[in-house]
N, C-alpha and C. Protein backbone atom coordinates (compact mmCIF):
# COMPACT_ATOMS: atom_id res chain seq x y z
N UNK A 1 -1.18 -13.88 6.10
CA UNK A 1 -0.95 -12.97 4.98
C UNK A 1 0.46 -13.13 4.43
N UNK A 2 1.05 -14.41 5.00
CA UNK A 2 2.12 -14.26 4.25
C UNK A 2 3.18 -13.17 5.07
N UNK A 3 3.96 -12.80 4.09
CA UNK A 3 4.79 -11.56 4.84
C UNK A 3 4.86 -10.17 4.35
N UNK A 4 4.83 -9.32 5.48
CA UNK A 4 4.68 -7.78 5.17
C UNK A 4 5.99 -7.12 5.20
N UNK A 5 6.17 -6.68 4.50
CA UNK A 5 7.78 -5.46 4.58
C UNK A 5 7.25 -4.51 4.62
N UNK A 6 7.74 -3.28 5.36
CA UNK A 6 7.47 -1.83 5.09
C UNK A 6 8.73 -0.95 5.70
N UNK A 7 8.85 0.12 4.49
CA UNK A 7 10.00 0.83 4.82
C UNK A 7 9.29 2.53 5.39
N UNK A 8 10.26 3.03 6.24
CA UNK A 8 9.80 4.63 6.16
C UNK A 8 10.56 5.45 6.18
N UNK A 9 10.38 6.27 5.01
CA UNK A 9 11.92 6.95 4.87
C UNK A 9 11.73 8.72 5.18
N UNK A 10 12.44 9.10 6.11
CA UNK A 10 12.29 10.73 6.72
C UNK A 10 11.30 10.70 7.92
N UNK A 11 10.22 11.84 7.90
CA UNK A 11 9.46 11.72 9.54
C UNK A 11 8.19 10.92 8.96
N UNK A 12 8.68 9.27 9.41
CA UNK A 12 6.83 8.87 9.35
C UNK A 12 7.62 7.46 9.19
N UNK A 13 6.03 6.72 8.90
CA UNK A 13 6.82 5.20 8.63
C UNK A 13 5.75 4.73 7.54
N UNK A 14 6.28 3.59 7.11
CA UNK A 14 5.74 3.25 5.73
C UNK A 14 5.55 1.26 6.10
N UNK A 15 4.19 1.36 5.45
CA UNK A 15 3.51 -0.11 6.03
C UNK A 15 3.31 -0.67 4.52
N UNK A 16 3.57 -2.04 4.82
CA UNK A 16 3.05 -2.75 3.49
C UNK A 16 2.20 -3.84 3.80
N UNK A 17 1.54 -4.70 3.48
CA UNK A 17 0.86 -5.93 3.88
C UNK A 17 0.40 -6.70 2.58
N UNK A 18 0.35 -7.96 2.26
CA UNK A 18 -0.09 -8.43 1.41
C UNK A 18 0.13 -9.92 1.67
N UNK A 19 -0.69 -10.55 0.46
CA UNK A 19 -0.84 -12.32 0.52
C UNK A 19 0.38 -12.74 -0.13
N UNK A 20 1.33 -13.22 0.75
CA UNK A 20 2.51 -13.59 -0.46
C UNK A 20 3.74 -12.73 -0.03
N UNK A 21 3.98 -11.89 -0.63
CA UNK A 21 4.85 -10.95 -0.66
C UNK A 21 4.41 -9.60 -0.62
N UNK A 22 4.28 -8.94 0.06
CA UNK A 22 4.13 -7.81 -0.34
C UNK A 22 5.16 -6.16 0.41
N UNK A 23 5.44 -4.96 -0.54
CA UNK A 23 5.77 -4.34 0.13
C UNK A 23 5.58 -3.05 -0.12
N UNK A 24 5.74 -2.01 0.96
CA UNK A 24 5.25 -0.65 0.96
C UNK A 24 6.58 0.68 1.42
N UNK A 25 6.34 1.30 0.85
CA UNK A 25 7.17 2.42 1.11
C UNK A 25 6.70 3.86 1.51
N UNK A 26 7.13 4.51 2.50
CA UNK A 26 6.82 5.83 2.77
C UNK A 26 7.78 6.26 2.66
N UNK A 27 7.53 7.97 2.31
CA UNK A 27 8.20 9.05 1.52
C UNK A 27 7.49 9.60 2.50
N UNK A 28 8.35 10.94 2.65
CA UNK A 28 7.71 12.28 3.07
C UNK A 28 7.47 12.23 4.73
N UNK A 29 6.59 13.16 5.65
CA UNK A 29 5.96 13.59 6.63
C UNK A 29 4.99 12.67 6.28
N UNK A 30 4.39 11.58 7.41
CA UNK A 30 3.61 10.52 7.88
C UNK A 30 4.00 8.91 7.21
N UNK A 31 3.12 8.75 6.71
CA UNK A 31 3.06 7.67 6.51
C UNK A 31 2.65 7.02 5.02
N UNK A 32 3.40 5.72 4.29
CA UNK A 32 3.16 5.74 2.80
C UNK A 32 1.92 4.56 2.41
N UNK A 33 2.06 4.48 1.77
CA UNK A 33 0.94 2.93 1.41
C UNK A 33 1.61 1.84 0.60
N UNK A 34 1.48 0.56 0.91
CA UNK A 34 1.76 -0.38 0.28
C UNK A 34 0.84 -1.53 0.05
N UNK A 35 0.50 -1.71 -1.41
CA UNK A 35 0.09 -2.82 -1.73
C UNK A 35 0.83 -4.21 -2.32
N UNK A 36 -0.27 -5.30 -2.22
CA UNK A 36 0.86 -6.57 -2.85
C UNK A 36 -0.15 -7.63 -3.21
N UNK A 37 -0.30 -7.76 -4.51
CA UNK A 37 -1.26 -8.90 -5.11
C UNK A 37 0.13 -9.97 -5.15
N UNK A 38 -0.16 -11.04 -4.60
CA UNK A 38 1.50 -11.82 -4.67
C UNK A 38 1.91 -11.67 -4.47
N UNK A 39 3.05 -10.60 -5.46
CA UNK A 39 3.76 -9.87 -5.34
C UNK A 39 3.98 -8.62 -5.82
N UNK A 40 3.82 -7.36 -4.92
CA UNK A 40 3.77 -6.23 -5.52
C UNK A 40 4.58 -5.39 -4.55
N UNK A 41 4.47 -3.96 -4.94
CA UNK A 41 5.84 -2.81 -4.57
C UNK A 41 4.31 -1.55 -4.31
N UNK A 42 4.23 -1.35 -3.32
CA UNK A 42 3.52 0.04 -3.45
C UNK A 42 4.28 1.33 -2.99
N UNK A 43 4.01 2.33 -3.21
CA UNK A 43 4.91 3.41 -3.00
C UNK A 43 3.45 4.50 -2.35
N UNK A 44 3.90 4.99 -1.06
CA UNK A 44 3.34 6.52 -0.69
C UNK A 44 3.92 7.68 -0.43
N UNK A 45 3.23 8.74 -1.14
CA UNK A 45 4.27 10.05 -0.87
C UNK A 45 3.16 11.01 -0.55
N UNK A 46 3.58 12.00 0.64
CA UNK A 46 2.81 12.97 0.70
C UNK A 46 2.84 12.84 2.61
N UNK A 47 2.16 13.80 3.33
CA UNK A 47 1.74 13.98 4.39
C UNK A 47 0.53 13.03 4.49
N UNK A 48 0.09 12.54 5.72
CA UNK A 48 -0.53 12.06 6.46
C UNK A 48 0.01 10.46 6.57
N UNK A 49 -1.24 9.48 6.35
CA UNK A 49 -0.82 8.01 6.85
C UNK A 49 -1.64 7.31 5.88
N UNK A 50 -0.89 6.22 5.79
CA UNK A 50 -0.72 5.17 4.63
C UNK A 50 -1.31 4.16 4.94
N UNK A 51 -1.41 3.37 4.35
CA UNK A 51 -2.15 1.72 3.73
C UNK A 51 -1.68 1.08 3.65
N UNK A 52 -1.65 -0.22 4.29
CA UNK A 52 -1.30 -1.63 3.26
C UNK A 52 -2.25 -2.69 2.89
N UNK A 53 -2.73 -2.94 1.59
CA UNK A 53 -3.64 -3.96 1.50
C UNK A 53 -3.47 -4.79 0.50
N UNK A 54 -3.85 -6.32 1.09
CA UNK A 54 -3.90 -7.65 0.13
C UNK A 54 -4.38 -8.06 -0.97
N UNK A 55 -4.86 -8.88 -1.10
CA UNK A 55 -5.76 -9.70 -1.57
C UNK A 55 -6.81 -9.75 -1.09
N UNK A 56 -7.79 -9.43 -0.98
CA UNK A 56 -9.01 -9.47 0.12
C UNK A 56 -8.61 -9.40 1.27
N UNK A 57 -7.74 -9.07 1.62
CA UNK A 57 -7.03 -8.48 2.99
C UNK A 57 -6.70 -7.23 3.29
N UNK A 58 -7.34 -6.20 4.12
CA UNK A 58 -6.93 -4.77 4.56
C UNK A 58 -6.44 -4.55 5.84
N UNK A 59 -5.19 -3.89 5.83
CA UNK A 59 -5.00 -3.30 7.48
C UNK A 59 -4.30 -2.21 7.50
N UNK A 60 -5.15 -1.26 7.80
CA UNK A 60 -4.57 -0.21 8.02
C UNK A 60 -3.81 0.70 9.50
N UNK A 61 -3.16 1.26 9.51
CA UNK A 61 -2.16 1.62 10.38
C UNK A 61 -1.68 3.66 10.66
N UNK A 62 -2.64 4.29 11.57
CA UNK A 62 -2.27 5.61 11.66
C UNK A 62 -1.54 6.07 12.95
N UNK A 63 -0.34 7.07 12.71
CA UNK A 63 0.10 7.26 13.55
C UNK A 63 0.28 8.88 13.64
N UNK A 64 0.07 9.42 14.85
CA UNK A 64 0.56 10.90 14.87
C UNK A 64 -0.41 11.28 14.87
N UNK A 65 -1.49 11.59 13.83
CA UNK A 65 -2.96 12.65 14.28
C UNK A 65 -4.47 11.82 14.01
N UNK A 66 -4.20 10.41 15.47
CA UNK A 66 -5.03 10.44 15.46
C UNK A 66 -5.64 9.03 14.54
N UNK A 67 -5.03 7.79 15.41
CA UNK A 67 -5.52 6.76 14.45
C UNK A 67 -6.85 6.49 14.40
N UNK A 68 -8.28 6.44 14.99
CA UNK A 68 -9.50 6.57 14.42
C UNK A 68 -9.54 7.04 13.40
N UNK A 69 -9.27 8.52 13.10
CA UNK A 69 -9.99 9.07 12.10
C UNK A 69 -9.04 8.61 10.83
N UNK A 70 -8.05 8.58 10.73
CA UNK A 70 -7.05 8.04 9.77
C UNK A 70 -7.59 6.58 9.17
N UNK A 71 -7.84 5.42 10.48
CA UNK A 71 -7.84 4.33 9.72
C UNK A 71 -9.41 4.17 8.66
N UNK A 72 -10.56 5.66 9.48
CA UNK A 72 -11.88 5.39 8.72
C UNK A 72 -11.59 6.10 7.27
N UNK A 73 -10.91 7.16 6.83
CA UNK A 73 -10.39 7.95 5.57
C UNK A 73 -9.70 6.66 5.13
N UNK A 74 -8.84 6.17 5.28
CA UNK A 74 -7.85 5.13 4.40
C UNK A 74 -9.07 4.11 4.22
N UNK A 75 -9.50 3.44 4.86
CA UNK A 75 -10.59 2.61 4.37
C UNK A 75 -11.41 2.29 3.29
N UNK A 76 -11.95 3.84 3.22
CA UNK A 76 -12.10 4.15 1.98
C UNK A 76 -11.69 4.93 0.99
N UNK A 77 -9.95 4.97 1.36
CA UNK A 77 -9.57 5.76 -0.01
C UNK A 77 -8.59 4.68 -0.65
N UNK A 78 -8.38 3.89 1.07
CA UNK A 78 -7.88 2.44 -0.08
C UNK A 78 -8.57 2.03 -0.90
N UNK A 79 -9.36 1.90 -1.17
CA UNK A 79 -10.61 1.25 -2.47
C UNK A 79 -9.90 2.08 -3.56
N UNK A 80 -10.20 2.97 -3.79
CA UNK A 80 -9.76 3.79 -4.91
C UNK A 80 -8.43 3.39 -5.25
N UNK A 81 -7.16 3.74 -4.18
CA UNK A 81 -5.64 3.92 -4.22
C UNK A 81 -5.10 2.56 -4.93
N UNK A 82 -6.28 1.53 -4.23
CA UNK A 82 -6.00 -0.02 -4.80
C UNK A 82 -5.60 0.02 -5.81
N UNK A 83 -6.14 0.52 -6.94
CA UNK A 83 -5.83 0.39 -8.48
C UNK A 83 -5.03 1.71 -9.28
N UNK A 84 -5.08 2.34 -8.67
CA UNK A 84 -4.17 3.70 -8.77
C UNK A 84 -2.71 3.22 -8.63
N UNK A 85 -2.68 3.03 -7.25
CA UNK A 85 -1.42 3.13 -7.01
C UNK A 85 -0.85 1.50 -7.20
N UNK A 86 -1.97 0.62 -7.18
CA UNK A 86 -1.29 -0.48 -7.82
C UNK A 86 -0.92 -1.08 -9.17
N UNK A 87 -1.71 -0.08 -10.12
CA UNK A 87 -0.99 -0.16 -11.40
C UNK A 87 -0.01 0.67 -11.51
N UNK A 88 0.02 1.76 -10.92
CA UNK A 88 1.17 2.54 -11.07
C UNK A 88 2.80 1.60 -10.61
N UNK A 89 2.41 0.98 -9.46
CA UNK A 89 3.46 0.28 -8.79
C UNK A 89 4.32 -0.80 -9.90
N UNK A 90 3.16 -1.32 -10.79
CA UNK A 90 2.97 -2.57 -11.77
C UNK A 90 4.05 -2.17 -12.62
N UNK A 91 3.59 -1.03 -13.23
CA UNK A 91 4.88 -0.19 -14.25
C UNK A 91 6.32 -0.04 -14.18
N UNK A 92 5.89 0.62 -12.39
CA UNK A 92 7.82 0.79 -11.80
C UNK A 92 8.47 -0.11 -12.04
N UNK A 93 7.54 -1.24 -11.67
CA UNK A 93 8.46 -2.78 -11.03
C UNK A 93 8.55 -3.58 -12.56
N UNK A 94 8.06 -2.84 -13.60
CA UNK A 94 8.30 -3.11 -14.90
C UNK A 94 7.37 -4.88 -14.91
N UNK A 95 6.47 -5.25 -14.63
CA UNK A 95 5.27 -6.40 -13.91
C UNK A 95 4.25 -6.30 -14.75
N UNK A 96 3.98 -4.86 -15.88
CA UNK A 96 2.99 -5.11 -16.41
C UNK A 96 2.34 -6.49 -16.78
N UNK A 97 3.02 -6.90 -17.54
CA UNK A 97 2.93 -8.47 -18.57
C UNK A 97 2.05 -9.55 -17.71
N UNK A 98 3.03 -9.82 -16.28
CA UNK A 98 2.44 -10.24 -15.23
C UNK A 98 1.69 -10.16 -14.63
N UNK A 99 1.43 -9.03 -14.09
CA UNK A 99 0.65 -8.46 -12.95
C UNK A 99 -0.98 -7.62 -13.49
N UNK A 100 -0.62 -7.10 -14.46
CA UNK A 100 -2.27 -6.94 -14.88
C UNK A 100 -3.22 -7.63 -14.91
N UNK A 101 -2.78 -9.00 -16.08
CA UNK A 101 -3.82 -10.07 -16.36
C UNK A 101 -4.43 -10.29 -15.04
N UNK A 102 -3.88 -10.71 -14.07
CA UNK A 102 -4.03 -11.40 -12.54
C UNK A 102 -5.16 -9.97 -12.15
N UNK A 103 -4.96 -8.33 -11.93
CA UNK A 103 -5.83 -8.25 -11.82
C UNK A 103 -6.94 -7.39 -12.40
N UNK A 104 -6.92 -7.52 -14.17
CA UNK A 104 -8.29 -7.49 -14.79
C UNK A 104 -8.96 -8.95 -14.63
N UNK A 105 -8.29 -9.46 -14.31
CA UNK A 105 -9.20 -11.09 -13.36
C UNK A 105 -10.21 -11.21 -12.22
N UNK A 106 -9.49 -10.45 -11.66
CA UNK A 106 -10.22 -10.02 -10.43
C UNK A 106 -11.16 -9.02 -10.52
C-alpha cells in the first residue's frame, strides 16, 4: 500500500492508509479517518474510531470500546465516508482540478 501516515491529536489516535501516499488525521476523543487515492489528506473529528482506506484497499483500526464492533460499523460507514470525506479532503488540500477527475473515473 505504499505508505501510511497517521496523526492523533488529544485522547485517541488517528490512522491513515492508502496506495501511494496517503494520510489521516484524528481530532477529538478516539479516533479520526484517513483516506488517500494517490495522494490524499483525510481528516476525522468527533468521538469514537476512525478509518483508513485506499484504493481498493481497507483497514480499519479500533481502539478503546471494543475493536470488533468498531471495525464491523466502520466497514460500512467507510463506504459512505469514502466520498464524503474524500471530497471534502479534495477541497482543503485545494486538489479539486486533480483529484476529482481520477475519482468520477472510478
Amino acid at each position: 500500500m505504499g505508505r501510511g501516515m497517521g496523526r492523533g491529536m488529544g485522547m485517541g489516535m488517528g490512522m491513515g492508509m492508502g496506495m501511494g501516499m496517503g494520510m489521516g488525521m484524528g481530532m477529538g476523543m478516539g479516533m479520526g479517518m484517513g483516506m488517500g487515492m494517490g495522494m490524499g489528506m483525510g481528516m476525522g473529528m468527533g468521538m469514537g474510531m476512525g478509518m483508513g482506506m485506499g484504493m481498493g484497499m481497507g483497514m480499519g483500526m479500533g481502539m478503546g470500546m471494543g475493536r470488533d464492533l468498531a471495525l464491523t460499523v466502520l466497514m460500512v460507514l467507510a463506504l459512505v465516508f469514502f466520498f464524503l470525506d474524500g471530497a471534502y479532503s479534495m477541497l482543503m488540500t485545494q486538489n479539486v482540478i486533480h483529484s476529482m477527475p481520477r475519482m468520477q473515473g472510478m
